[in-house]
Protein backbone atom coordinates (compact mmCIF):
# COMPACT_ATOMS: atom_id res chain seq x y z
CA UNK A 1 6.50 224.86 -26.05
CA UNK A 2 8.23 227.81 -25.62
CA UNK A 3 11.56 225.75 -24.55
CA UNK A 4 11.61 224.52 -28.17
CA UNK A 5 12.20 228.11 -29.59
CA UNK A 6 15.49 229.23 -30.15
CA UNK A 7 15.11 232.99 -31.10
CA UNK A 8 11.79 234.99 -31.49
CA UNK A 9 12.12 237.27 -34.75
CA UNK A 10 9.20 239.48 -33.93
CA UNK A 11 7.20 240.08 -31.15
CA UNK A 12 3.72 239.91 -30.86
CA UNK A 13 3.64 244.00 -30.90
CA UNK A 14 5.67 244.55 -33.95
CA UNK A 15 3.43 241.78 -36.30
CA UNK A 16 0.71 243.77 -34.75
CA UNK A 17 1.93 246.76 -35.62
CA UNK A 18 3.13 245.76 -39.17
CA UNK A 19 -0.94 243.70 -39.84
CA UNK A 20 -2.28 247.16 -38.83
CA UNK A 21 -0.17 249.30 -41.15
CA UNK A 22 -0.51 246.60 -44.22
CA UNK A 23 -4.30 246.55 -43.60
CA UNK A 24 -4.66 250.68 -43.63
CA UNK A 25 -2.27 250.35 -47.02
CA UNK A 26 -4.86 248.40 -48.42
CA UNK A 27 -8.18 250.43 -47.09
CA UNK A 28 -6.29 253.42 -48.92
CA UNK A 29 -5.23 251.45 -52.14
CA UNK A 30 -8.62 250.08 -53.00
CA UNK A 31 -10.80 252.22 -52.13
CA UNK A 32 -14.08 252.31 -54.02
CA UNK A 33 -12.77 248.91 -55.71
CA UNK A 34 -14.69 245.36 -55.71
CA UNK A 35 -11.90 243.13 -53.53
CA UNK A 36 -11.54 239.84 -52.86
CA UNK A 37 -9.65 239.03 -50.08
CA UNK A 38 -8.23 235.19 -50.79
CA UNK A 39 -6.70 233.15 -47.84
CA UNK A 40 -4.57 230.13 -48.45
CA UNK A 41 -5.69 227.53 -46.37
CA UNK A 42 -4.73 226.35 -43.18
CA UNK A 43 -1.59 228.10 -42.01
CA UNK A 44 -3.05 232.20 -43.53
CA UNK A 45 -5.71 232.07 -41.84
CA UNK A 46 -4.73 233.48 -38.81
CA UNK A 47 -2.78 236.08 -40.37
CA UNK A 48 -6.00 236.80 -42.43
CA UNK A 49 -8.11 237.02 -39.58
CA UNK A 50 -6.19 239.39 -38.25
CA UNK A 51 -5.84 241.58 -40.90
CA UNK A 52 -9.24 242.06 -42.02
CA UNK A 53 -9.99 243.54 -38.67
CA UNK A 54 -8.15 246.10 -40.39
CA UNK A 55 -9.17 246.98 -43.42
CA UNK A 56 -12.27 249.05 -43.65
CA UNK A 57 -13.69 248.39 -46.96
CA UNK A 58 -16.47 245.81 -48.38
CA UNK A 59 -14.42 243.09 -49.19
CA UNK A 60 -15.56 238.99 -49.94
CA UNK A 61 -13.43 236.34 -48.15
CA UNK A 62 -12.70 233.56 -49.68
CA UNK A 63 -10.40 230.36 -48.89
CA UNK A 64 -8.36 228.20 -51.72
CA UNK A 65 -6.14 225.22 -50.63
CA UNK A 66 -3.06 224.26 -52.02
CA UNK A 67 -0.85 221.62 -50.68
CA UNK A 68 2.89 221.19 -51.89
CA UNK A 69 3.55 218.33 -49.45
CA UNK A 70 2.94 214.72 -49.61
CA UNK A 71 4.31 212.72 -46.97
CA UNK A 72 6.27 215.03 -44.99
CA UNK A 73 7.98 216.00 -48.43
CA UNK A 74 7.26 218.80 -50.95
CA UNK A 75 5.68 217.24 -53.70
CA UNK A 76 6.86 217.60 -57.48
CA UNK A 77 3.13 218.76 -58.58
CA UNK A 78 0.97 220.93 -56.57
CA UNK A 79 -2.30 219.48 -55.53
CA UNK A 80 -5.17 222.03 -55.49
CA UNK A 81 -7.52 220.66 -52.57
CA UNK A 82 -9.77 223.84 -52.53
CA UNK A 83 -10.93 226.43 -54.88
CA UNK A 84 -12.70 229.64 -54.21
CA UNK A 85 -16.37 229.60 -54.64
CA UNK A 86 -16.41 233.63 -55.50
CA UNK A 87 -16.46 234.72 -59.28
CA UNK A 88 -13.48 236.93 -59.13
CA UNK A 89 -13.80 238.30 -62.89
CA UNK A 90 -13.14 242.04 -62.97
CA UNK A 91 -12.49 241.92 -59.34
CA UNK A 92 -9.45 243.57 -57.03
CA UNK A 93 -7.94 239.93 -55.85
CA UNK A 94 -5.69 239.72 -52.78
CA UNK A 95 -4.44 236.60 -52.05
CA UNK A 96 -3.01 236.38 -48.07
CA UNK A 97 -1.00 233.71 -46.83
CA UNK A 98 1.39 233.71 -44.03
CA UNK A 99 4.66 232.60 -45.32
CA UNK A 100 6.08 232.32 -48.75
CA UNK A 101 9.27 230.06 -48.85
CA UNK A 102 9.90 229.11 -52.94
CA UNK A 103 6.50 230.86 -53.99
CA UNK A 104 6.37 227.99 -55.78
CA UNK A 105 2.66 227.62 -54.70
CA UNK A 106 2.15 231.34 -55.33
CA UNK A 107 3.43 231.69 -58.68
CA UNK A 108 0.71 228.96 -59.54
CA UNK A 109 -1.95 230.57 -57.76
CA UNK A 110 -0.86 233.80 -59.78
CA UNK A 111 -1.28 232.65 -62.86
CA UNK A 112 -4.35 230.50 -62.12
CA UNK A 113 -5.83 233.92 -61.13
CA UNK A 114 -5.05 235.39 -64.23
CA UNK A 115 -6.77 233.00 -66.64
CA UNK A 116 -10.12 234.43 -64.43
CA UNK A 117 -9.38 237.99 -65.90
CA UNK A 118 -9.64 239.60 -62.41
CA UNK A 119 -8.73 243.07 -63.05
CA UNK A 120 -5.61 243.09 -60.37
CA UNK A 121 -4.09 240.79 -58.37
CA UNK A 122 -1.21 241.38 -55.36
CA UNK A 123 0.08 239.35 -52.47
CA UNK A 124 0.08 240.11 -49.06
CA UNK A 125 1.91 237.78 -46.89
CA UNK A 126 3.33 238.57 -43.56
CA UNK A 127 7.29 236.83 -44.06
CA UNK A 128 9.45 236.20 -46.97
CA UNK A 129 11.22 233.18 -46.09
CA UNK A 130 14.30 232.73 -48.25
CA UNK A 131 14.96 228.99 -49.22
């Protein structure tokens, strides 16, 4: 597999590193807040997993799908495949996925979010992909 790459951005150390220091941001920004950490099904959920470990508050996990593809091509209309089962009303909302290439899909999870009346709402993804 390995043969296939041409250049490795980040080492395993540095996203390490940078999933420690993003989850001890978020232990100190919400502390004594109700969160909700929201991971966008499939390709977060590693990220999420990972940083969880580190972030030391009481938090629910939850899981939405979204999928902008449809036959191996993004699709005009979003397609929500899975919603959260967690009433997020008045609740700290973070929504982690692991790359955001139009935010496309993120702008419409955004304001989805915000017709719940959660009382904040931020992103934490792990790369910025520029289209």
């Amino acid at each position: 597999m390995n043969q296939d790459i041409k250049k490795i951005l980040y080492s395993e150390e540095e996203i390490q590193e940078i999933v420690k220091r993003l989850g001890e941001k978020i232990t100190k920004d919400y502390q004594g807040k109700e969160v909700v950490v929201v991971g966008m099904l499939k390709g977060g959920i590693p990220f999420m997993m990972d940083l969880i470990k580190h972030i030391d508050l009481k938090m629910i996990v939850d899981f939405m799908q979204i999928s902008s593809f449809h036959g191996g091509r993004v699709a005009t209309n979003l397609v929500f495949k899975k919603d959260i089962e967690t009433n997020v009303h008045n609740k700290h909302v973070i929504i982690v996925d692991d790359i955001v290439d139009s935010a496309r899909t993120i702008v419409e999870v955004l304001r989805l979010f915000e017709t719940r009346k959660v009382a904040s709402i931020e992103v934490a993804c792990l790369l910025d992909k520029p289209s």
